[in-house]
N, C-alpha and C. Protein backbone atom coordinates (compact mmCIF):
# COMPACT_ATOMS: atom_id res chain seq x y z
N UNK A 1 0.84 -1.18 0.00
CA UNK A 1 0.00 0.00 0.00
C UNK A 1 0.88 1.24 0.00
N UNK A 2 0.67 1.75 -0.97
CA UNK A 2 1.72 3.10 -1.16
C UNK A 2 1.47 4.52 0.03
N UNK A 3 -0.55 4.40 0.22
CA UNK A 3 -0.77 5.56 1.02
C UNK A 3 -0.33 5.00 2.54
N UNK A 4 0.13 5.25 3.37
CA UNK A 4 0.49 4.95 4.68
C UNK A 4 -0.65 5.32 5.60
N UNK A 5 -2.09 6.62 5.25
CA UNK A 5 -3.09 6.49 5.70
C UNK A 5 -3.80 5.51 5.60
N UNK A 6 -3.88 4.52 4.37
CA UNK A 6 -4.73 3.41 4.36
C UNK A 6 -4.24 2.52 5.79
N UNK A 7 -3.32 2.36 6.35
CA UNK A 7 -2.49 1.33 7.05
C UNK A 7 -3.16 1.42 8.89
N UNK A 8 -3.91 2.64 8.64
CA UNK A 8 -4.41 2.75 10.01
C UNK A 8 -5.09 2.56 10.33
N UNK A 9 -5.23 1.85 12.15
CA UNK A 9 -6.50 1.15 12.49
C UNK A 9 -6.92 2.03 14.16
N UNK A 10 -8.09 1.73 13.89
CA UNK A 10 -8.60 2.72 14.95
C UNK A 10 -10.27 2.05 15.83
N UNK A 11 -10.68 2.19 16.65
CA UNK A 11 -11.70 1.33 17.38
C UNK A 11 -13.14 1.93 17.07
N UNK A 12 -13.78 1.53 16.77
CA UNK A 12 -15.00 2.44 16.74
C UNK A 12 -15.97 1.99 18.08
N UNK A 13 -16.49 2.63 18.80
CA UNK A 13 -17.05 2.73 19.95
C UNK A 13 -19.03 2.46 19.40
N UNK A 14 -19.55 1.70 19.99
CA UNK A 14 -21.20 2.18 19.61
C UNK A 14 -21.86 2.24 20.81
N UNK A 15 -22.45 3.26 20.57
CA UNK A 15 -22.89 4.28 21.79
C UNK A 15 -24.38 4.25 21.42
N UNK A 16 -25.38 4.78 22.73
CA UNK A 16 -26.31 5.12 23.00
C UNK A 16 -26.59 6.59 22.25
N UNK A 17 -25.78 6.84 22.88
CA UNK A 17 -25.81 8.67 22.34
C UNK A 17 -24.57 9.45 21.93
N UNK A 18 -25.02 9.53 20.75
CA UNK A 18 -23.33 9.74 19.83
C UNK A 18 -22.89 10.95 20.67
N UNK A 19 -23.65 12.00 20.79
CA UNK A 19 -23.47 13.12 21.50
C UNK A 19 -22.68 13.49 22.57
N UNK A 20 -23.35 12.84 23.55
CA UNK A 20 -22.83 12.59 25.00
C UNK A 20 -21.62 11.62 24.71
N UNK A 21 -21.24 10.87 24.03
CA UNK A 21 -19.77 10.44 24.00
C UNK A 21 -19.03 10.80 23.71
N UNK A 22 -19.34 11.61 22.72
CA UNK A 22 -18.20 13.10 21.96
C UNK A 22 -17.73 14.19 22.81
N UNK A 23 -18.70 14.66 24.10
CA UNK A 23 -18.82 14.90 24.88
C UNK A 23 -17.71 14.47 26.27
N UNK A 24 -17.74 13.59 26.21
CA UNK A 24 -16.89 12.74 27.08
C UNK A 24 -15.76 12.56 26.45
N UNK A 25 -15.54 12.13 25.61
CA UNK A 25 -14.32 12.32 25.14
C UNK A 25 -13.90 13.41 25.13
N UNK A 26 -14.23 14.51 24.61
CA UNK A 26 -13.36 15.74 24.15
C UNK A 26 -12.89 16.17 25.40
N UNK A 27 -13.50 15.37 26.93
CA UNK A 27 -12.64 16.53 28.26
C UNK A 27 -11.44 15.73 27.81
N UNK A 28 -10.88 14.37 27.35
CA UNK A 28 -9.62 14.09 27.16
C UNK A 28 -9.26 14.37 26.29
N UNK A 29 -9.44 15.38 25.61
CA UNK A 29 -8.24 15.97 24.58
C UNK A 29 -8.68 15.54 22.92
N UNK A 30 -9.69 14.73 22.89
CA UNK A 30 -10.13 14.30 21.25
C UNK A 30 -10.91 15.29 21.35
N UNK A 31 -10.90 15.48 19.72
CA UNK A 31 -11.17 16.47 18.83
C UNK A 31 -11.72 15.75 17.65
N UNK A 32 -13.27 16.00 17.56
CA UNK A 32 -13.76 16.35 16.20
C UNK A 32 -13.48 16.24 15.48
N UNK A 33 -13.00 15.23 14.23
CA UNK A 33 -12.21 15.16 13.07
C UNK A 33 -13.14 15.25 11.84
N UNK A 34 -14.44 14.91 11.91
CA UNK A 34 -15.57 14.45 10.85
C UNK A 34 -16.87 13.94 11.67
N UNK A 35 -18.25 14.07 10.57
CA UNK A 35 -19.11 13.90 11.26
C UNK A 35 -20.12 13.35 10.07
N UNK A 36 -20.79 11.95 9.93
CA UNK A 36 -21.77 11.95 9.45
C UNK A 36 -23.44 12.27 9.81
N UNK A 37 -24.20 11.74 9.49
CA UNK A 37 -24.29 12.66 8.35
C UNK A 37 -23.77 14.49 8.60
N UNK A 38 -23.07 15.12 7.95
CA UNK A 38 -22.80 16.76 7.92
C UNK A 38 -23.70 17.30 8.96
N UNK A 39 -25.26 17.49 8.79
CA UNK A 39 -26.21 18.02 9.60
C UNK A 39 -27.31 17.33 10.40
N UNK A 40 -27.14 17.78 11.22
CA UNK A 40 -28.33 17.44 12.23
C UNK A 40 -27.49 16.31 13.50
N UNK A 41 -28.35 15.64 13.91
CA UNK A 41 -27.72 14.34 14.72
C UNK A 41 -26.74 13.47 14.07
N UNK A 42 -25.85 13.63 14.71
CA UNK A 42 -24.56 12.46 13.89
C UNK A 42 -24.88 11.19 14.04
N UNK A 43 -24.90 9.91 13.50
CA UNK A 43 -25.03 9.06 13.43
C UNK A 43 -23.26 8.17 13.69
N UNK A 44 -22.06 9.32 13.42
CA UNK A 44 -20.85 8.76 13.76
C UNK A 44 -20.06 9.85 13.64
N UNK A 45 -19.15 9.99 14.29
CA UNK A 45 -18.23 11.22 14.50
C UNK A 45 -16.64 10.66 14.47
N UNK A 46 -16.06 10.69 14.34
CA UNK A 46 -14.23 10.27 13.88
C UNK A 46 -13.57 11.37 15.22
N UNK A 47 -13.40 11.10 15.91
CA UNK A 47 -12.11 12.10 17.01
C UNK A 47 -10.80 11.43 16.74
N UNK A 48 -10.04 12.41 16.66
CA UNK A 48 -8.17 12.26 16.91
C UNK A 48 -8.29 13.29 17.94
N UNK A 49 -6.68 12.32 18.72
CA UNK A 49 -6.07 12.97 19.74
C UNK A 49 -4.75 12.48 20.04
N UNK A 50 -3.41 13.32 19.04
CA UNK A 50 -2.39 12.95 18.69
C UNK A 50 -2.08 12.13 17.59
N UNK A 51 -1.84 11.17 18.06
CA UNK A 51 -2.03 9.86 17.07
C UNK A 51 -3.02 9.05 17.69
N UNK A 52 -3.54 9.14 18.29
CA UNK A 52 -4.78 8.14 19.00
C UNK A 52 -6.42 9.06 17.91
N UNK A 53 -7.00 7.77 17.56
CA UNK A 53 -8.29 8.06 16.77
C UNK A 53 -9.42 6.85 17.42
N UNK A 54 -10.75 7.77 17.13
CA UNK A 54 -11.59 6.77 18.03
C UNK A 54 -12.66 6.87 16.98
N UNK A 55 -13.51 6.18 16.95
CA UNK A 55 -14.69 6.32 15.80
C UNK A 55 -16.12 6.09 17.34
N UNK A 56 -16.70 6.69 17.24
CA UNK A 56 -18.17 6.76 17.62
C UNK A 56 -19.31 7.05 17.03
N UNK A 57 -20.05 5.70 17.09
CA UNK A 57 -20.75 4.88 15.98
C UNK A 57 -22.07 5.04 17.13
N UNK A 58 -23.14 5.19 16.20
CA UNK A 58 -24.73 5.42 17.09
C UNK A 58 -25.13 3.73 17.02
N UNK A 59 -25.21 2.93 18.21
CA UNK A 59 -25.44 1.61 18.12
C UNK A 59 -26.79 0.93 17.42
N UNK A 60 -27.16 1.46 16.73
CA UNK A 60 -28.14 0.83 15.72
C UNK A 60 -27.62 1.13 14.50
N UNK A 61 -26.24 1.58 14.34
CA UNK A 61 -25.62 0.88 13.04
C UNK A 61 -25.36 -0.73 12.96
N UNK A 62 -24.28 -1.21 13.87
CA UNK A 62 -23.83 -2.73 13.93
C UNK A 62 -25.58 -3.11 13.65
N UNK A 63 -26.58 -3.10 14.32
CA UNK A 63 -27.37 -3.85 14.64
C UNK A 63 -28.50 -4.06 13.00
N UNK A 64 -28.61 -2.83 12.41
CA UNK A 64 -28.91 -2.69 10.94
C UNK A 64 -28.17 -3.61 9.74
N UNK A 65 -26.54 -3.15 9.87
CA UNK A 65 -25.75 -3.53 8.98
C UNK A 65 -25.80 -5.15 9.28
N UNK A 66 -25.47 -5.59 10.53
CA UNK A 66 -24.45 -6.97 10.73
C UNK A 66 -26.04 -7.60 11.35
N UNK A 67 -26.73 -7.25 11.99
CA UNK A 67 -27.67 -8.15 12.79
C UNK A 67 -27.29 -8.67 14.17
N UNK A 68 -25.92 -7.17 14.46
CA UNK A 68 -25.29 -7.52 15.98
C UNK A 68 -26.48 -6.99 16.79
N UNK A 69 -26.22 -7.22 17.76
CA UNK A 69 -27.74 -6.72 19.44
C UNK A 69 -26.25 -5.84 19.94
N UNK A 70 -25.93 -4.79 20.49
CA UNK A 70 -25.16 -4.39 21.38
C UNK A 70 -25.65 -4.46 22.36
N UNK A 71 -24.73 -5.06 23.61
CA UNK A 71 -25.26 -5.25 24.65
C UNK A 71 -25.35 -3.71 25.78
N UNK A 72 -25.31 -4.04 26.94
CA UNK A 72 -25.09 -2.91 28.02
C UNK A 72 -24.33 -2.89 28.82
N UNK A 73 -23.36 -4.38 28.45
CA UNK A 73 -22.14 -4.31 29.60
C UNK A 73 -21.14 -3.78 29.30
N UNK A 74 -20.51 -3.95 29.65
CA UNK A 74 -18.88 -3.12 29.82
C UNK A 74 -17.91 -4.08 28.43
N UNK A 75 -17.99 -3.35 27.09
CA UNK A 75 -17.87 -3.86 25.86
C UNK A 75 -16.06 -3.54 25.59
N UNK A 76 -15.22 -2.92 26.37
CA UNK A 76 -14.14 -2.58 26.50
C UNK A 76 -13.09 -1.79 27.37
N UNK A 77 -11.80 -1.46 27.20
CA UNK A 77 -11.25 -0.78 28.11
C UNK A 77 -10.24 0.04 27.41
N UNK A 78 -10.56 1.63 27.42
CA UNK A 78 -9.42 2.28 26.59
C UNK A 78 -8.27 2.70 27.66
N UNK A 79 -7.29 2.73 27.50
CA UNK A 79 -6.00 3.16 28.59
C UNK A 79 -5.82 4.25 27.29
N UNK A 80 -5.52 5.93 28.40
CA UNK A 80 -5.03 7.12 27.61
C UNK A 80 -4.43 7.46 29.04
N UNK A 81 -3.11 8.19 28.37
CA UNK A 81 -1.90 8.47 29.36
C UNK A 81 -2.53 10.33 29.19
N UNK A 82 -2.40 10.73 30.28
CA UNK A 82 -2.70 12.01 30.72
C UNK A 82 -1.48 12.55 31.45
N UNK A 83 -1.49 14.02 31.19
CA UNK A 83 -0.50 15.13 32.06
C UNK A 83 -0.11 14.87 33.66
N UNK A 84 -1.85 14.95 34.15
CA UNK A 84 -2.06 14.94 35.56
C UNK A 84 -2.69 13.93 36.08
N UNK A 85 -3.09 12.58 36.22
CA UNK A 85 -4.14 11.89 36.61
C UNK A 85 -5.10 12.57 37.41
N UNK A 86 -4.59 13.08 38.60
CA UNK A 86 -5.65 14.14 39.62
C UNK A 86 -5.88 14.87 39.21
N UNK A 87 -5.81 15.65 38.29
CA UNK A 87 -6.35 16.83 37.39
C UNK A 87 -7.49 16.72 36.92
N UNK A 88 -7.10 15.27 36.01
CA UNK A 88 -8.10 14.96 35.03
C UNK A 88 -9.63 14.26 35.73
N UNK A 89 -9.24 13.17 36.52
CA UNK A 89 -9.86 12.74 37.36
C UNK A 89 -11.04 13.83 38.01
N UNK A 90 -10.46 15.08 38.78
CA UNK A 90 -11.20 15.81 39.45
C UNK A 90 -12.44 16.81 37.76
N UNK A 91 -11.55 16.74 36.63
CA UNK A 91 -12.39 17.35 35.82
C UNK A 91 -13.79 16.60 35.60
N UNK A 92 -13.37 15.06 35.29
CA UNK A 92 -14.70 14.50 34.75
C UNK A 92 -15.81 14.28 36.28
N UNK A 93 -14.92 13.99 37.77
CA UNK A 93 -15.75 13.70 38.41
C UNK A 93 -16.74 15.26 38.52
N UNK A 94 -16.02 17.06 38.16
CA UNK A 94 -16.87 17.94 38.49
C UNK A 94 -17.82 17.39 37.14
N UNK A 95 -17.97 17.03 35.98
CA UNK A 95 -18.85 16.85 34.95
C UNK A 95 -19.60 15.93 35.68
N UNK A 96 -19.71 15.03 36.28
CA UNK A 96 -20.82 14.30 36.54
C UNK A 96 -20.27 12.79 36.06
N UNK A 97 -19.38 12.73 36.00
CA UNK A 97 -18.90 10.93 35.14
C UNK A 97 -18.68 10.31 36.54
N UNK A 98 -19.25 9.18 36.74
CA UNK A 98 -18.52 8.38 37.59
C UNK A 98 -16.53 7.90 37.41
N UNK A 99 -16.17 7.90 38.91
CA UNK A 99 -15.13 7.73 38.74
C UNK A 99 -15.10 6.17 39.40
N UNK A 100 -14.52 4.73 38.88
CA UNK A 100 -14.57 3.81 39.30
C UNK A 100 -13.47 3.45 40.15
N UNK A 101 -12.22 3.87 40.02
CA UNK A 101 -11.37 3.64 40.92
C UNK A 101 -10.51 4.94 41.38
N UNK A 102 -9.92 5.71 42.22
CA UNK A 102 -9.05 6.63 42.61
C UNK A 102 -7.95 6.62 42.46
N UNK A 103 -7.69 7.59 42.18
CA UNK A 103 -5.70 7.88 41.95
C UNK A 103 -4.98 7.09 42.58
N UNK A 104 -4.24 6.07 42.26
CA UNK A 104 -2.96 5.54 42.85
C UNK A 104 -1.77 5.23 42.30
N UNK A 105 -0.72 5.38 42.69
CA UNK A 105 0.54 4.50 42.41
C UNK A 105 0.72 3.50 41.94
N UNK A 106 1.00 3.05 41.01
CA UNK A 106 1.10 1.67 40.67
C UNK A 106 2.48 0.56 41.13
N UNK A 107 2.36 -0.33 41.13
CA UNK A 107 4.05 -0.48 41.25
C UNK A 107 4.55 -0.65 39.85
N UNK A 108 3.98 -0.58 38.53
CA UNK A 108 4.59 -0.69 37.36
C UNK A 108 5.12 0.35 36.97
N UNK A 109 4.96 1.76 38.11
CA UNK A 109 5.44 3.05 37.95
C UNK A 109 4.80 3.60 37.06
N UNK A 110 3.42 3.66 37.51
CA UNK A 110 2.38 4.86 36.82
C UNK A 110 1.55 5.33 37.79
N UNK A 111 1.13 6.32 38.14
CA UNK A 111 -0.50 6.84 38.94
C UNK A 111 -1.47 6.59 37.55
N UNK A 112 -2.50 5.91 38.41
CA UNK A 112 -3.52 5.40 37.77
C UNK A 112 -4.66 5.78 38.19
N UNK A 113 -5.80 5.51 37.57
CA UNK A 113 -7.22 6.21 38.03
C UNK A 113 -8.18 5.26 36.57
N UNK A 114 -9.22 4.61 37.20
CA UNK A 114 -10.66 4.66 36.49
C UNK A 114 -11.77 5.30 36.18
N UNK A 115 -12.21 5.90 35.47
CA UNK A 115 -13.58 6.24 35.16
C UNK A 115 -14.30 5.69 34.38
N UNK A 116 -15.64 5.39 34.48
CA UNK A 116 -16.81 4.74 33.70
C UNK A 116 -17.41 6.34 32.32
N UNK A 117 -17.11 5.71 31.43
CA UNK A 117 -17.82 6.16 29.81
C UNK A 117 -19.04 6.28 30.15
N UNK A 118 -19.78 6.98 29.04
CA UNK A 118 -21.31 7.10 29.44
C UNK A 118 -21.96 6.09 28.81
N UNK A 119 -21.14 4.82 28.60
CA UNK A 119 -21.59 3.63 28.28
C UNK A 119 -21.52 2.23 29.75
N UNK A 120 -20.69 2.82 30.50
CA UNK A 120 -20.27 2.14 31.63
C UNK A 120 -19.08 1.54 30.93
N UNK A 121 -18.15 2.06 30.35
CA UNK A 121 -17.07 1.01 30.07
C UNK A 121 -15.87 1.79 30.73
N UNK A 122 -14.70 1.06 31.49
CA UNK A 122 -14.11 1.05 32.10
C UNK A 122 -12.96 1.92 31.55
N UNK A 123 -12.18 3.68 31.62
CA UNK A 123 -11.54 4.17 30.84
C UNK A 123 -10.10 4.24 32.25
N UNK A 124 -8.89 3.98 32.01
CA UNK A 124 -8.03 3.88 32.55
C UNK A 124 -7.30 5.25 32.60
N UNK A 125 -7.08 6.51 33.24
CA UNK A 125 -5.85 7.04 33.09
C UNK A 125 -4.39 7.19 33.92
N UNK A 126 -3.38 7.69 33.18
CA UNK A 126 -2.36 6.82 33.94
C UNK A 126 -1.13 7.96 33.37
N UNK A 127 -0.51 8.35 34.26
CA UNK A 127 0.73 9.55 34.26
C UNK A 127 1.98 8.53 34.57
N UNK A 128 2.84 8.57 33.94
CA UNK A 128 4.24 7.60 34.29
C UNK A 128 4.78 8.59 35.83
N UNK A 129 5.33 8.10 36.95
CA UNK A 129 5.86 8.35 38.08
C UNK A 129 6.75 9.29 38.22
């Protein structure tokens, strides 16, 4: 493959509410890259943040296209390395996000912290020591 953009892979998320996940994401630093459809309610939105890209997909796509059911449990786990863990942590808990686990030390030499997505899925952040 000559284009080196073709070569990239990225997760697409399917959500309840494309909105509110775009939402949630952007306190970590993703950004808006594209949006179908152009107007009105997105049906999927593309965020980058650095080299990290996320796709958020309105969950009655899979279920149209493939004949998947998305469920309501906890469908994954993204790990994103942050500035401050306590920073960040204290931002989403003032938004209203549950936080699932509290700032700690790791012994692999990171401060770590959980918060739950507005899907309930388990988001890791983590500052090296």
């Amino acid at each position: 493959m000559a284009n080196s953009g073709h070569r990239k892979a990225f997760p697409v998320l399917y959500v309840a509410d494309v909105r509110r996940s775009v939402d949630f994401y952007a306190l970590l630093g993703y950004e808006s890259t594209y949006q179908f459809p152009l107007e009105g309610d997105p049906h999927y939105v593309g965020l980058e943040r650095g080299d990290s890209s996320l796709g958020i997909s309105d969950a009655n796509w899979p279920e149209a296209q493939l004949g998947i059911t998305v469920g309501t449990a906890p469908r994954f786990e993204l790990f994103v390395y942050v500035d401050d863990v306590d920073v960040d942590v204290e931002l989403f808990r003032t938004a209203g996000h549950p936080i699932l686990q509290e700032p700690a030390n790791m012994p692999w030499g990171e401060r770590q912290a959980y918060l739950a997505d507005p899907e309930g899925n388990p988001v890791a952040l983590a500052t090296p020591i």
